[in-house]
PDB file of N, CA and C in Angstrom:
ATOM      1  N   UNK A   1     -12.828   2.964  -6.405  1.00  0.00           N
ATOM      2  CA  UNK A   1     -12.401   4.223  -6.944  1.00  0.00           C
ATOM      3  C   UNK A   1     -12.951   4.317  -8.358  1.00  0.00           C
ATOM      4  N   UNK A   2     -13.749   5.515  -8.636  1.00  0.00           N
ATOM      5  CA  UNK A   2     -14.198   5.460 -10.350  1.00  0.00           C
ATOM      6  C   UNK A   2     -12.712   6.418 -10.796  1.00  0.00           C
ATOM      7  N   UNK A   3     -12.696   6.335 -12.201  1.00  0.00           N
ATOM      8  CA  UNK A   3     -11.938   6.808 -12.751  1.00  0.00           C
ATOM      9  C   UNK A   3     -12.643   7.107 -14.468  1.00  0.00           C
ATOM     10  N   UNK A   4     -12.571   8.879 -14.629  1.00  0.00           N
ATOM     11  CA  UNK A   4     -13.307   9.276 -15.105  1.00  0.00           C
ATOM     12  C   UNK A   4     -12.218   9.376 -16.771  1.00  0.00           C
ATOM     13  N   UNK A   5     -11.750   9.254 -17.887  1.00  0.00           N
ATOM     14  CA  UNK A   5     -11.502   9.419 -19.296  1.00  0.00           C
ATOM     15  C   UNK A   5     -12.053  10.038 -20.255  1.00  0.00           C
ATOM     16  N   UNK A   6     -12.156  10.627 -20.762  1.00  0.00           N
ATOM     17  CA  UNK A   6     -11.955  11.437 -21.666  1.00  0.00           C
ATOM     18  C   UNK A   6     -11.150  11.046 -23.044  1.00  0.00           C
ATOM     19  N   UNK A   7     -11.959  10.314 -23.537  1.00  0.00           N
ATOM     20  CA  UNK A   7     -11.062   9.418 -24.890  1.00  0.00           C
ATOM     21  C   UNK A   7     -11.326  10.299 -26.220  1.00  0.00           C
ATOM     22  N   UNK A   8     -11.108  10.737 -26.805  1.00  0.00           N
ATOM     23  CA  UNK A   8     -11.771  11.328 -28.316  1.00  0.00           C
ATOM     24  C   UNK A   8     -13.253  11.747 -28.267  1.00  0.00           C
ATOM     25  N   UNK A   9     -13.682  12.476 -27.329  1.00  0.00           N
ATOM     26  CA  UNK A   9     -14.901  13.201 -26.996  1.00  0.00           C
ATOM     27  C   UNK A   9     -15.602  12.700 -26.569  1.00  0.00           C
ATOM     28  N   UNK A  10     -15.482  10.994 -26.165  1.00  0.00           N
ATOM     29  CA  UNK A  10     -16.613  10.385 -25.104  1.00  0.00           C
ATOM     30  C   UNK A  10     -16.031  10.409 -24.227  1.00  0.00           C
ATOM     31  N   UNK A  11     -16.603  10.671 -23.102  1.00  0.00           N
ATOM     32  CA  UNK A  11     -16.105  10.105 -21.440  1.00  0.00           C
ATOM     33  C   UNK A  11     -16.791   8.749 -21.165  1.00  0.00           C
ATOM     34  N   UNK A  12     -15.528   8.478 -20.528  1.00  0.00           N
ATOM     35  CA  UNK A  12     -15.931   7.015 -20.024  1.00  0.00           C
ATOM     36  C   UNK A  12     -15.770   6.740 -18.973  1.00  0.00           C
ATOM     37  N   UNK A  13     -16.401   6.224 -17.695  1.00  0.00           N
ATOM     38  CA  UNK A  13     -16.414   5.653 -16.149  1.00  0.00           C
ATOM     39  C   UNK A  13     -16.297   4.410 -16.063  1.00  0.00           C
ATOM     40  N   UNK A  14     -14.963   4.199 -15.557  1.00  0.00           N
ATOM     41  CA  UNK A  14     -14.292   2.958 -15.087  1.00  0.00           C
ATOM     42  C   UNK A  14     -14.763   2.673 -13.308  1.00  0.00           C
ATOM     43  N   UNK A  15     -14.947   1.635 -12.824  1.00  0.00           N
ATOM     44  CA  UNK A  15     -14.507   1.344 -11.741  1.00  0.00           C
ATOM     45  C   UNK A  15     -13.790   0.679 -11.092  1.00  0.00           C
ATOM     46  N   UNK A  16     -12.890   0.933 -10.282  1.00  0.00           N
ATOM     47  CA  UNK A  16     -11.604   0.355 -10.481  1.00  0.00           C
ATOM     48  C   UNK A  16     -11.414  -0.164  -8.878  1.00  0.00           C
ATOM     49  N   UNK A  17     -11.244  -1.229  -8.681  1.00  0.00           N
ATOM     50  CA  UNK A  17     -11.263  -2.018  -7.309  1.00  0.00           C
ATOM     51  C   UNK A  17      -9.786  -2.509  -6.657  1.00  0.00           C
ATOM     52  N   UNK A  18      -8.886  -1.156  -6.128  1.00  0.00           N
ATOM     53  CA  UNK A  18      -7.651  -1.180  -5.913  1.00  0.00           C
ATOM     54  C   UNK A  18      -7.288  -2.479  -5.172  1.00  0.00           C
ATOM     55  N   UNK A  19      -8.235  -3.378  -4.898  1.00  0.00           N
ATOM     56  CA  UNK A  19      -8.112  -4.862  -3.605  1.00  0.00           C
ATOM     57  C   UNK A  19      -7.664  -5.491  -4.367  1.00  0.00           C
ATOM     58  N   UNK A  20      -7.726  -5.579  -5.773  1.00  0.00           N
ATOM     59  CA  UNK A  20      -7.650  -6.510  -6.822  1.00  0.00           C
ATOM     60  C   UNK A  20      -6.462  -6.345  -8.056  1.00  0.00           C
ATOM     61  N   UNK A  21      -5.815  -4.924  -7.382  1.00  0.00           N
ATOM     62  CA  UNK A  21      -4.767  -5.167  -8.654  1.00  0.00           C
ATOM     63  C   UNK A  21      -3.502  -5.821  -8.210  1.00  0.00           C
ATOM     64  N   UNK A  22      -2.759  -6.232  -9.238  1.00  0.00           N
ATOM     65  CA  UNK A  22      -1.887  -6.727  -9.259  1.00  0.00           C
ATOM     66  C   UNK A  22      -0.552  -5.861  -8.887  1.00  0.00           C
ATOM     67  N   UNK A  23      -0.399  -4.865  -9.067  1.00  0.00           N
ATOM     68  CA  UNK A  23       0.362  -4.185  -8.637  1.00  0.00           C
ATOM     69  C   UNK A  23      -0.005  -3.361  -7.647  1.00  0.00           C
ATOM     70  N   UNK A  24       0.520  -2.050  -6.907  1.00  0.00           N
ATOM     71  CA  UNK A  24       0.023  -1.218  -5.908  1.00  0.00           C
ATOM     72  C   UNK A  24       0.606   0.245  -6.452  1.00  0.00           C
ATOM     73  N   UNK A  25       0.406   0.872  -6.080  1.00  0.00           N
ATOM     74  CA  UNK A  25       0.602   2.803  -6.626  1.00  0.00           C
ATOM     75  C   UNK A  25       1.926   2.305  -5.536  1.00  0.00           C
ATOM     76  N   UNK A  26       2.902   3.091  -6.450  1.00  0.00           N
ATOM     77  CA  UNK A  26       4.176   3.988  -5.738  1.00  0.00           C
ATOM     78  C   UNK A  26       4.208   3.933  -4.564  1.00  0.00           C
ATOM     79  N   UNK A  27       3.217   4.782  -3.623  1.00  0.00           N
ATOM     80  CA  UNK A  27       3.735   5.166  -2.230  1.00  0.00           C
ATOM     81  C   UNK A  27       3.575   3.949  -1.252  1.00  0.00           C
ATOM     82  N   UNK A  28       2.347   2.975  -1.716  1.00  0.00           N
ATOM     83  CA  UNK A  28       1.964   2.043  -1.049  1.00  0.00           C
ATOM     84  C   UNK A  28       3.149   1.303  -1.319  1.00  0.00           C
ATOM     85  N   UNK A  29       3.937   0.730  -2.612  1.00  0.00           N
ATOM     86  CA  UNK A  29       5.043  -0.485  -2.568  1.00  0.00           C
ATOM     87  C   UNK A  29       5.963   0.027  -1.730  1.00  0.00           C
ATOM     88  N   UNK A  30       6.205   1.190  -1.708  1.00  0.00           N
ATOM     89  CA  UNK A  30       7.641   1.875  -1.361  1.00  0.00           C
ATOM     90  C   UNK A  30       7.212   1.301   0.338  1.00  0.00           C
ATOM     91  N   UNK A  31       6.197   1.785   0.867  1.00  0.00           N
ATOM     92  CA  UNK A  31       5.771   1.403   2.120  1.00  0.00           C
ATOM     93  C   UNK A  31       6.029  -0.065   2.670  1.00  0.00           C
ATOM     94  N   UNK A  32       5.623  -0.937   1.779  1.00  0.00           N
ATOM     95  CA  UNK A  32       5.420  -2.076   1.836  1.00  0.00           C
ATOM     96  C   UNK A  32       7.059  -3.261   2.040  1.00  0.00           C
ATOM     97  N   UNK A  33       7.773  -2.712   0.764  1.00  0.00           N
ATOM     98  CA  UNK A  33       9.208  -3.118   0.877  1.00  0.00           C
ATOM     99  C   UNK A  33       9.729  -2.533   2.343  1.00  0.00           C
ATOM    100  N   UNK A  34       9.377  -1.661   3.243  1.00  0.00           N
ATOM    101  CA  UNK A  34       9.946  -0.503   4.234  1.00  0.00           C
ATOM    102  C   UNK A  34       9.506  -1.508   5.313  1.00  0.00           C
ATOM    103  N   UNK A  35       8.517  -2.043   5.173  1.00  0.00           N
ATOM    104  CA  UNK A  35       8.085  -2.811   6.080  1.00  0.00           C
ATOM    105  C   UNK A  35       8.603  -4.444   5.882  1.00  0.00           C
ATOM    106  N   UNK A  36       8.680  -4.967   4.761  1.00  0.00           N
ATOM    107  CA  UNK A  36       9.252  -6.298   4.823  1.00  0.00           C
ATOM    108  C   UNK A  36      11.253  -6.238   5.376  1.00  0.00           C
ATOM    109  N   UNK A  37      11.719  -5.268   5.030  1.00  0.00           N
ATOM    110  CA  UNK A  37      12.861  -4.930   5.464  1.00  0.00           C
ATOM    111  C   UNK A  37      13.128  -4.974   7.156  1.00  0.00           C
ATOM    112  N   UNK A  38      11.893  -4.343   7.784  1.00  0.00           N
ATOM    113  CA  UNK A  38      12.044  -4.389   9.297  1.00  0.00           C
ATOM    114  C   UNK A  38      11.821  -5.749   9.827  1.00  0.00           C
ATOM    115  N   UNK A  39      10.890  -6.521   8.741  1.00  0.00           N
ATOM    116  CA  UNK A  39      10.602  -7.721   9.254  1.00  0.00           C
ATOM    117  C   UNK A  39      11.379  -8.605   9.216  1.00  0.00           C
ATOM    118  N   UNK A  40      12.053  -8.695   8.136  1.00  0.00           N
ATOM    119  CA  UNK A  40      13.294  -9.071   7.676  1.00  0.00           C
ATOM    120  C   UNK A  40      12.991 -10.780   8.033  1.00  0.00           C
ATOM    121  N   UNK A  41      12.173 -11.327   6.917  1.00  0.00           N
ATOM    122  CA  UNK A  41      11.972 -12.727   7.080  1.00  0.00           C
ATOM    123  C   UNK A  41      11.722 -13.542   8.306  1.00  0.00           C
ATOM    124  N   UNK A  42      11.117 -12.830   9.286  1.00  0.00           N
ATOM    125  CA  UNK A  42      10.762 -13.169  10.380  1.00  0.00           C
ATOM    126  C   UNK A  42       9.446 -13.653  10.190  1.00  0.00           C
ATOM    127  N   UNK A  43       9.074 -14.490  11.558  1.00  0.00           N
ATOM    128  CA  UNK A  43       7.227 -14.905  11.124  1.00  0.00           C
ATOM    129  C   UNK A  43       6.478 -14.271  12.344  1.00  0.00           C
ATOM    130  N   UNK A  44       5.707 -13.315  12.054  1.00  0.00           N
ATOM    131  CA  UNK A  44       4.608 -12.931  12.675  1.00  0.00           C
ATOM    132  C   UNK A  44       4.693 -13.031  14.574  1.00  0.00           C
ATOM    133  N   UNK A  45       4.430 -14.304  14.660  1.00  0.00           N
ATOM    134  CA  UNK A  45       4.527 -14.557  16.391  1.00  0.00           C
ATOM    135  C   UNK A  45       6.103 -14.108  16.751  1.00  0.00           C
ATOM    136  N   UNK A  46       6.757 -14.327  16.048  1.00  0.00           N
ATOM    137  CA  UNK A  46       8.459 -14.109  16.497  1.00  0.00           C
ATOM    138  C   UNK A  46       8.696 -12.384  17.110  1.00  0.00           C
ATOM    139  N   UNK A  47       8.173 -11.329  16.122  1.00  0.00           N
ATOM    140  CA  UNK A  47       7.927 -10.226  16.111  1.00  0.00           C
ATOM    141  C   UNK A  47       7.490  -9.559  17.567  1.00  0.00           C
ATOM    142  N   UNK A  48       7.763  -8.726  18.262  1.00  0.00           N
ATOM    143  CA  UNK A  48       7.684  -8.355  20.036  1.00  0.00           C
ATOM    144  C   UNK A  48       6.228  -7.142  19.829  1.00  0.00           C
ATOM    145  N   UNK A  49       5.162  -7.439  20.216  1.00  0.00           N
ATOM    146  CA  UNK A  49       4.116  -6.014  20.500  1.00  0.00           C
ATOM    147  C   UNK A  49       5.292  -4.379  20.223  1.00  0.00           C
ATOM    148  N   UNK A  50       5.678  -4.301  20.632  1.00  0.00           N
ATOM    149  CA  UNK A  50       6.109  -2.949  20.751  1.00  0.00           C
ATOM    150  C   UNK A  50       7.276  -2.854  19.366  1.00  0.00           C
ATOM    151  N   UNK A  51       7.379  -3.700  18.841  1.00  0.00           N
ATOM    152  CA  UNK A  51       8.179  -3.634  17.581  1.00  0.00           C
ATOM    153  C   UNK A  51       7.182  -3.362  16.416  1.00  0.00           C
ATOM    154  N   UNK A  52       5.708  -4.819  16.531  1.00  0.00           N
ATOM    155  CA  UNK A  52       4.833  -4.084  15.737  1.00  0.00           C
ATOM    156  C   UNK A  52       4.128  -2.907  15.712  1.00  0.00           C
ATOM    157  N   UNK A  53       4.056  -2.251  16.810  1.00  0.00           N
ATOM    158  CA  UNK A  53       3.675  -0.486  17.308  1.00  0.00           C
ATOM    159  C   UNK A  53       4.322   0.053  16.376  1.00  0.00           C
ATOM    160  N   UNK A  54       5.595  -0.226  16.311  1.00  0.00           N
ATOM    161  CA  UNK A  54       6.735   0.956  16.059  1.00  0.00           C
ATOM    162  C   UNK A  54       6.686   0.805  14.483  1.00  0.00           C
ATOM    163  N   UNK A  55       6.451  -0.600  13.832  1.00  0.00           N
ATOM    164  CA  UNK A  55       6.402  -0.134  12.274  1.00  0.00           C
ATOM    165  C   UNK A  55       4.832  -0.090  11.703  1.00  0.00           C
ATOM    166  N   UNK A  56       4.085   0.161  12.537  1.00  0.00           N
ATOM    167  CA  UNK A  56       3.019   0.422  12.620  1.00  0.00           C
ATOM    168  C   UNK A  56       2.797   1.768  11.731  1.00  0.00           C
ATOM    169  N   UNK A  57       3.541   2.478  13.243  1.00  0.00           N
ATOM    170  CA  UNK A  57       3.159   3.820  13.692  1.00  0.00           C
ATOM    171  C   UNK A  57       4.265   4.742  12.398  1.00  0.00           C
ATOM    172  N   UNK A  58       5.518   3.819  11.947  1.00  0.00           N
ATOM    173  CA  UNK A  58       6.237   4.429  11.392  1.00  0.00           C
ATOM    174  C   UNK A  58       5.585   4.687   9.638  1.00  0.00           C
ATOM    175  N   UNK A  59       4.459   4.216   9.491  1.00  0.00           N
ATOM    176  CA  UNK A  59       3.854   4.244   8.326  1.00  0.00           C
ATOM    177  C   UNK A  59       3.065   5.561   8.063  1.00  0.00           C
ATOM    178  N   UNK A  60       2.517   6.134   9.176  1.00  0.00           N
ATOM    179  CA  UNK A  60       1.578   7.409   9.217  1.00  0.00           C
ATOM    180  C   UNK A  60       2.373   8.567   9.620  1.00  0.00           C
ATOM    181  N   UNK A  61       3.605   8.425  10.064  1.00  0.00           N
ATOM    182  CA  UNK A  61       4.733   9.644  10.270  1.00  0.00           C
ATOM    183  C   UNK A  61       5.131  10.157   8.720  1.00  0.00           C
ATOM    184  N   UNK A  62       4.764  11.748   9.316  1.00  0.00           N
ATOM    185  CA  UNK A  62       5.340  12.420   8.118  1.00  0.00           C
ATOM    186  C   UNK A  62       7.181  12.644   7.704  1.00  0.00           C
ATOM    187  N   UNK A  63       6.849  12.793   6.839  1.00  0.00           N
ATOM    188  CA  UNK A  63       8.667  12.544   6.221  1.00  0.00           C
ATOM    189  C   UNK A  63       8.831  13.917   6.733  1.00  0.00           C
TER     190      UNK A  63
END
């Protein structure tokens, strides 16, 4: 993602490599906690196909 500034009459182009930050934007954490909640400290193989569908699918549903 570039990200374009406007500092005291220079512009400046950042590029900014969202894989790598340390934190995540808003909608993605909010997502993310939504999903460790369903998982609820479970491990991966434990988890049923049609459970991972469902919080899958529950990520791209509109509110």
């Amino acid at each position: 993602m570039e990200v374009v500034v406007n500092y005291m009459g220079q512009t400046i182009k950042k590029e900014i490599n969202l894989n790598k930050l340390k934190t995540g934007c808003s909608p993605c954490m909010s997502e993310a906690k939504k999903m460790e909640q369903k998982i609820s400290n479970r491990r991966v193989s434990e988890i049923k196909i049609e459970e991972v569908k469902a919080i899958v699918s529950s990520m791209f549903k509109k509110n």
